[in-house]
C-alpha atoms as a PDB file:
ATOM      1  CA  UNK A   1      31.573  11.888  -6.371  1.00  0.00           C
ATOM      2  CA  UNK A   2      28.503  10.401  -8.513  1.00  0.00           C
ATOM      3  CA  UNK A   3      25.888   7.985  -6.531  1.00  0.00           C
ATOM      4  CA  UNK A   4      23.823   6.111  -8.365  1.00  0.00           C
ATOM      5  CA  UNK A   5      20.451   4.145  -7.574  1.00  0.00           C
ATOM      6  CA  UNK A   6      20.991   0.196  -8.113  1.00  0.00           C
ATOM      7  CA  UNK A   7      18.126  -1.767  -8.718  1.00  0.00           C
ATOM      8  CA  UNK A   8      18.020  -5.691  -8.094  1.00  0.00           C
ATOM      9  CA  UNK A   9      19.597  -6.004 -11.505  1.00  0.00           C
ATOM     10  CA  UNK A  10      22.581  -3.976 -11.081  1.00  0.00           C
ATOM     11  CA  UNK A  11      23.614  -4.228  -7.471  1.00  0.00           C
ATOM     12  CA  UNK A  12      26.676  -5.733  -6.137  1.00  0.00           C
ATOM     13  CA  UNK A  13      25.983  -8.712  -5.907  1.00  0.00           C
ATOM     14  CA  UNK A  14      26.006  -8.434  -1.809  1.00  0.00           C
ATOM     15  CA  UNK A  15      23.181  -5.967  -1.605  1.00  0.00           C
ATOM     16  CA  UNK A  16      20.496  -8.096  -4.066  1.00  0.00           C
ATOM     17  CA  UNK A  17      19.016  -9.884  -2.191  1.00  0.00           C
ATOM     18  CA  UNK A  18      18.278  -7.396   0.205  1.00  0.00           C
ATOM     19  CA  UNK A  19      16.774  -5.532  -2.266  1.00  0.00           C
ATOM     20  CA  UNK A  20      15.119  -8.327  -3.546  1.00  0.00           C
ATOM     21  CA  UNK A  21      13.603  -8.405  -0.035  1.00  0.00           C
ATOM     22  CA  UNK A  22      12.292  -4.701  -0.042  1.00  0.00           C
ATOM     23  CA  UNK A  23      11.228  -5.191  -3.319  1.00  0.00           C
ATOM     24  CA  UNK A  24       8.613  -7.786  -1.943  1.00  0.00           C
ATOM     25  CA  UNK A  25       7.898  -5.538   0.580  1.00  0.00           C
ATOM     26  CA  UNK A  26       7.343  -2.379  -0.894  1.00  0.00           C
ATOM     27  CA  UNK A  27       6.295  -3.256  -4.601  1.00  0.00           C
ATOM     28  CA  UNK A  28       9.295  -1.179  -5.620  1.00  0.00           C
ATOM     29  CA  UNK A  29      13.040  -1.200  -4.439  1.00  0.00           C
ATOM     30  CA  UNK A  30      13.222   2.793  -2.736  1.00  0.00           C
ATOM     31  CA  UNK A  31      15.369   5.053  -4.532  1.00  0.00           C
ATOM     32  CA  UNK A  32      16.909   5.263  -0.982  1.00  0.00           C
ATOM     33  CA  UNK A  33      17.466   1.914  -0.538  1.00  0.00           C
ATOM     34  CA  UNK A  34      17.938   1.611  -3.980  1.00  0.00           C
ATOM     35  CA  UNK A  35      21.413   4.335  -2.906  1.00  0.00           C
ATOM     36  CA  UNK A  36      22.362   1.908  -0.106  1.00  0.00           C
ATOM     37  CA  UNK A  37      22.821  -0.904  -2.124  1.00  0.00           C
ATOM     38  CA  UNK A  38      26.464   0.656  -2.731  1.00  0.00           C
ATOM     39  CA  UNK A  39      27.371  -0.341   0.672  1.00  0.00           C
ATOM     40  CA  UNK A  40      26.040  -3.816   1.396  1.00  0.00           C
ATOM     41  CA  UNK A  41      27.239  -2.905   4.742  1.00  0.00           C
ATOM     42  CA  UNK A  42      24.915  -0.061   5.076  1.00  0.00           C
ATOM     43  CA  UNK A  43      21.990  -1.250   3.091  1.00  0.00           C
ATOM     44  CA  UNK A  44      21.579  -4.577   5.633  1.00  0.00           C
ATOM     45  CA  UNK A  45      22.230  -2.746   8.548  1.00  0.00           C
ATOM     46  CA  UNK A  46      19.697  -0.207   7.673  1.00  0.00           C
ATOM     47  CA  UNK A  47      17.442  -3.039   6.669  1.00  0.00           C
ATOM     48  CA  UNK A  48      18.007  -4.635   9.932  1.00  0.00           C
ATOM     49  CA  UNK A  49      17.298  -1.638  11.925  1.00  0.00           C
ATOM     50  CA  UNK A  50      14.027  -1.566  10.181  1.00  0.00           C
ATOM     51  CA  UNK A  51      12.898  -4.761  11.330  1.00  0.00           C
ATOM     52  CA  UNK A  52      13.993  -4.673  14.611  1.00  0.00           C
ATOM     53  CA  UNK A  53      12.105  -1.249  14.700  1.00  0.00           C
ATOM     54  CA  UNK A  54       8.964  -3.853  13.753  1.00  0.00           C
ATOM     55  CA  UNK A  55       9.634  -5.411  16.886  1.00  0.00           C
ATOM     56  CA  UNK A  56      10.012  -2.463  19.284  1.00  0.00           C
ATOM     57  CA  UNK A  57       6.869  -2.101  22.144  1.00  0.00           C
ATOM     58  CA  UNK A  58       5.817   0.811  20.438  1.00  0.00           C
ATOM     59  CA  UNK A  59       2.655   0.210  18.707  1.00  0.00           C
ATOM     60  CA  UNK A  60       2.074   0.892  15.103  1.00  0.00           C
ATOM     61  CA  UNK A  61       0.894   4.693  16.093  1.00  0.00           C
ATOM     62  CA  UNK A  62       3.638   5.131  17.849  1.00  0.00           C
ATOM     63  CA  UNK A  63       6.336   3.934  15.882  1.00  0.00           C
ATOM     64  CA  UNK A  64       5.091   6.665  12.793  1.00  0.00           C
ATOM     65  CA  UNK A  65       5.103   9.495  15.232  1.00  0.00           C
ATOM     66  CA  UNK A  66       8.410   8.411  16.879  1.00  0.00           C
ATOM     67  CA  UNK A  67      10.283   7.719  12.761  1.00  0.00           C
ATOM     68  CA  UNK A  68       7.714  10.996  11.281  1.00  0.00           C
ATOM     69  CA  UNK A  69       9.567  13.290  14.592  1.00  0.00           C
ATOM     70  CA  UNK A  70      13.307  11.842  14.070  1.00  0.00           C
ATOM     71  CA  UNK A  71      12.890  12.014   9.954  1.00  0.00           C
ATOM     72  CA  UNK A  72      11.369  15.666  10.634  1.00  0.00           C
ATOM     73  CA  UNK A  73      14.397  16.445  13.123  1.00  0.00           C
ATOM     74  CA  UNK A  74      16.600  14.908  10.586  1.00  0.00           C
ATOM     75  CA  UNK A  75      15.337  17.355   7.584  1.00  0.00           C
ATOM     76  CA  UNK A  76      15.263  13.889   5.700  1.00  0.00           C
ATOM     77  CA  UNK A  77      12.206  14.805   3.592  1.00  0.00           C
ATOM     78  CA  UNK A  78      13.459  11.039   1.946  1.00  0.00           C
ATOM     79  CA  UNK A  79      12.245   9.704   5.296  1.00  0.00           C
ATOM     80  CA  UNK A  80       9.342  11.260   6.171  1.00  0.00           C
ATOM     81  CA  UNK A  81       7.396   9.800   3.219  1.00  0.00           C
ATOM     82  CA  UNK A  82       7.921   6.510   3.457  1.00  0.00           C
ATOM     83  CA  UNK A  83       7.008   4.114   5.871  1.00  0.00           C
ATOM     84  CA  UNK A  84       5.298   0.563   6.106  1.00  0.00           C
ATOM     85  CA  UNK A  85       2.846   1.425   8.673  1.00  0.00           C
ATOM     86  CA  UNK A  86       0.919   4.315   7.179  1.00  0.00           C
ATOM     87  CA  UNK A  87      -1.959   2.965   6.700  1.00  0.00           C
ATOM     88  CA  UNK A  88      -2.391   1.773   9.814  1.00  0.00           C
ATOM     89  CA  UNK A  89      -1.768   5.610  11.200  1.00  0.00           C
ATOM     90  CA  UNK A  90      -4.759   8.110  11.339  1.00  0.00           C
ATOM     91  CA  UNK A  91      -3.330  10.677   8.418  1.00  0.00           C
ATOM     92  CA  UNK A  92      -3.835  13.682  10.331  1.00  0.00           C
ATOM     93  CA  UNK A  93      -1.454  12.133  13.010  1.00  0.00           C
ATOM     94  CA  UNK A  94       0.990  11.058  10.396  1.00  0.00           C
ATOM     95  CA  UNK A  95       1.029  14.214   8.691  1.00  0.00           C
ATOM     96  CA  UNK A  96       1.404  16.433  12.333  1.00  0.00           C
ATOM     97  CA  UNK A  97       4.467  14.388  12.964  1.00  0.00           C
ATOM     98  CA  UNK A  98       5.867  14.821   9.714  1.00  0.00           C
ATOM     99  CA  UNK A  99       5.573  18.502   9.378  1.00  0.00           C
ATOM    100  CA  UNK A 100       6.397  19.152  13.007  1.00  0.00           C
ATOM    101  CA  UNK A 101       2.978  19.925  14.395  1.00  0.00           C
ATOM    102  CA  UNK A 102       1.852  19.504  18.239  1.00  0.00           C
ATOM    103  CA  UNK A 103      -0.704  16.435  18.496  1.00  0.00           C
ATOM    104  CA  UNK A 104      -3.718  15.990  20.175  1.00  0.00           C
ATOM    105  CA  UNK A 105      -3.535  13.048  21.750  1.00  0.00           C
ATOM    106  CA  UNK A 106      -1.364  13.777  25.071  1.00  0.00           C
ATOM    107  CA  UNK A 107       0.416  10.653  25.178  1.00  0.00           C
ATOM    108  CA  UNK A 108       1.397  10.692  21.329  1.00  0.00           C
ATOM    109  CA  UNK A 109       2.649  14.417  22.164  1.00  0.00           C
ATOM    110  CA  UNK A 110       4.861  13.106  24.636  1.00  0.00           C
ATOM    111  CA  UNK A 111       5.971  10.931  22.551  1.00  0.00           C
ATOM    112  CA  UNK A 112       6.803  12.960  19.977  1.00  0.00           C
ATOM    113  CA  UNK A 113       8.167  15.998  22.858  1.00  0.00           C
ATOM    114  CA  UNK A 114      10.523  13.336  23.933  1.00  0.00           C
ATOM    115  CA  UNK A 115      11.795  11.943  20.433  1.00  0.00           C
ATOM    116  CA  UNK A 116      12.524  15.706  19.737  1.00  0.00           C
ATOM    117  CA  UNK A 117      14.421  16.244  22.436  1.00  0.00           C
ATOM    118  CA  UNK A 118      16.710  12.997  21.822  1.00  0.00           C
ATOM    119  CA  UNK A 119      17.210  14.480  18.619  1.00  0.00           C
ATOM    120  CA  UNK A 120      17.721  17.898  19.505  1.00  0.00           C
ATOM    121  CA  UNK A 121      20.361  17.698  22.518  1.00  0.00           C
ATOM    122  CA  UNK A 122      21.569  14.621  21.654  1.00  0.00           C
ATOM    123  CA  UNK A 123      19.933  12.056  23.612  1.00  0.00           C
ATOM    124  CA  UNK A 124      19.313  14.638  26.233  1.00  0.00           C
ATOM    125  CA  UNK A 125      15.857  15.838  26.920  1.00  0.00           C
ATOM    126  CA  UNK A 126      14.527  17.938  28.811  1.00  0.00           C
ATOM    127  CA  UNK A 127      13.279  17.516  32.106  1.00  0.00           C
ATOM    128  CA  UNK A 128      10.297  18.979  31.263  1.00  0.00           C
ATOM    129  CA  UNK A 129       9.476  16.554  28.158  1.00  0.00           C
ATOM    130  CA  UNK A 130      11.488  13.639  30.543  1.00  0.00           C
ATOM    131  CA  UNK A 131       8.783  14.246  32.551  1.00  0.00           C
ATOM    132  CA  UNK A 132       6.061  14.070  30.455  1.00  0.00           C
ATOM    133  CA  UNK A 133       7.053  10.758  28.925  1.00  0.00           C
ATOM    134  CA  UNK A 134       7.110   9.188  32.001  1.00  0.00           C
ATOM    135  CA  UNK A 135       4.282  10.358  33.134  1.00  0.00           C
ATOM    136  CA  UNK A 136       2.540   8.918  29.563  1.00  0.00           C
ATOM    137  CA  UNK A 137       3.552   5.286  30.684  1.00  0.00           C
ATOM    138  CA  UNK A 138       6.941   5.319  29.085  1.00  0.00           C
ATOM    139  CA  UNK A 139      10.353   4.323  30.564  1.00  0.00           C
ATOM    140  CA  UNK A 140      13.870   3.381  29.427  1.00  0.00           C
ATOM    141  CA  UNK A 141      12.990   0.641  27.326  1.00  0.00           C
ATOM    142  CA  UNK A 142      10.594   2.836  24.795  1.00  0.00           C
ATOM    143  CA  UNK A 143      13.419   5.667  25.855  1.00  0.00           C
ATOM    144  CA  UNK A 144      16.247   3.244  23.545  1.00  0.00           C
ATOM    145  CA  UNK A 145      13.437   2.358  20.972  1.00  0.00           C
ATOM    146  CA  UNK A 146      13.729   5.990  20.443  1.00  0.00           C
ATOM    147  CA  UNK A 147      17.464   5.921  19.778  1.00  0.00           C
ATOM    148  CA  UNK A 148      16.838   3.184  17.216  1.00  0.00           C
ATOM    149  CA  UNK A 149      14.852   4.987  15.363  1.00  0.00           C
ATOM    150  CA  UNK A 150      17.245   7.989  15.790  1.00  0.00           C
ATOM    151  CA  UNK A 151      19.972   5.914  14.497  1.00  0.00           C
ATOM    152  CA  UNK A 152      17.647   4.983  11.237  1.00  0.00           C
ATOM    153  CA  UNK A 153      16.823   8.645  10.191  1.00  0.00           C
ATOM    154  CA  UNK A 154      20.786   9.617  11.224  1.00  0.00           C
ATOM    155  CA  UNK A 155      21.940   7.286   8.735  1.00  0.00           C
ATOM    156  CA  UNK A 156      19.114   7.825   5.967  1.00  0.00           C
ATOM    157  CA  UNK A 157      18.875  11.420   6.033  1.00  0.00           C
ATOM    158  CA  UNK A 158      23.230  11.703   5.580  1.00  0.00           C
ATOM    159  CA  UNK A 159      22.907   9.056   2.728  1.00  0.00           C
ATOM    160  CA  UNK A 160      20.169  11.438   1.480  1.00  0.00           C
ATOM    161  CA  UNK A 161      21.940  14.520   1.756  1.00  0.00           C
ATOM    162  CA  UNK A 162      24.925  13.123   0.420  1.00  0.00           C
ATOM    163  CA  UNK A 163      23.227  11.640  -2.549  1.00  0.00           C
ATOM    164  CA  UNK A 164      20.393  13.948  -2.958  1.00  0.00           C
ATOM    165  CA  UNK A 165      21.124  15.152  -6.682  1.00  0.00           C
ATOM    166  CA  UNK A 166      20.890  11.293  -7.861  1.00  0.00           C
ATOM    167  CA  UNK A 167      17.704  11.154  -5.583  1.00  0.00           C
ATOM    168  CA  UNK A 168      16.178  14.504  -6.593  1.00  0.00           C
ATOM    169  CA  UNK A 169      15.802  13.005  -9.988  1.00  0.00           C
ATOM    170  CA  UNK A 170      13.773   9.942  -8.610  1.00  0.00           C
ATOM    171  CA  UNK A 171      10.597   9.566  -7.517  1.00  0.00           C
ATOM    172  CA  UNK A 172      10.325   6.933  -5.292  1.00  0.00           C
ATOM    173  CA  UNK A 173      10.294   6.793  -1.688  1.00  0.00           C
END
């Protein structure tokens, strides 16, 4: 099976506009995205995840920890390097959550304790890093925002992996 990256040009005609939107966004249409566009189905729903991600109570900080610790869990290296909010995101906090590494703020580290543990048991975890979150100011509502972002580095890092040798020749992210 051969993926391909579309562009705007040579999309189905479903998925253009969409990536006429992340065009505008990004200055570029991501090779990722640029993979979705096979699926209109996909590429919109991912798209809409995104922006409803935007809209989550998690602020800016938060969100890159929460998409850096799923896209880590996720071995999506695809995901980990992009994101709108970057520069908005101390680097060395960015980078921690990307490669894995504990944080020094102790209510970003629950954060990113808890997002591992959705990940890693399956929306189960621990009591210990349960704890924690609460304790941080969290509850169920930044406990689903979580899942969301789950859900966007599930379905980007198996497009990835099933399309990585058309993405391993591309560049952008």
């Amino acid at each position: 099976m051969t993926f391909q990256i579309y562009s705007e040009e040579t999309a189905p005609p479903e998925s253009r506009a969409a990536l006429s939107k992340a065009a505008g966004e990004h200055g570029f249409v991501p090779d990722l995205l640029g993979v979705f566009a096979a699926s209109p189905a996909l590429l919109n729903a991912y798209m809409s995840m995104d922006e409803y991600m935007k809209q989550t109570s998690l602020s800016p900080i938060e969100r890159e920890v929460v998409l850096k610790t799923t896209a880590h869990m996720s071995n999506c290296s695809w995901c980990t390097s992009a994101s709108d909010e970057q520069a908005e995101v101390p680097s060395d906090i960015a980078r921690s959550a990307e490669q894995g590494r504990r944080l020094d703020d102790a209510k970003l580290e629950a954060l990113r304790q808890y997002s591992i543990g959705v990940m890693q048991h399956h929306g189960r975890p621990s009591d210990e890093a349960k704890q924690k979150f609460i304790q941080a100011g969290y509850g169920p509502q930044q406990a689903l925002e979580i899942v969301l972002a789950a859900g966007m580095m599930t379905i980007a890092a198996m497009s990835a992996s099933l399309a990585h040798s058309v993405l391993a020749s591309g560049t952008r992210h």
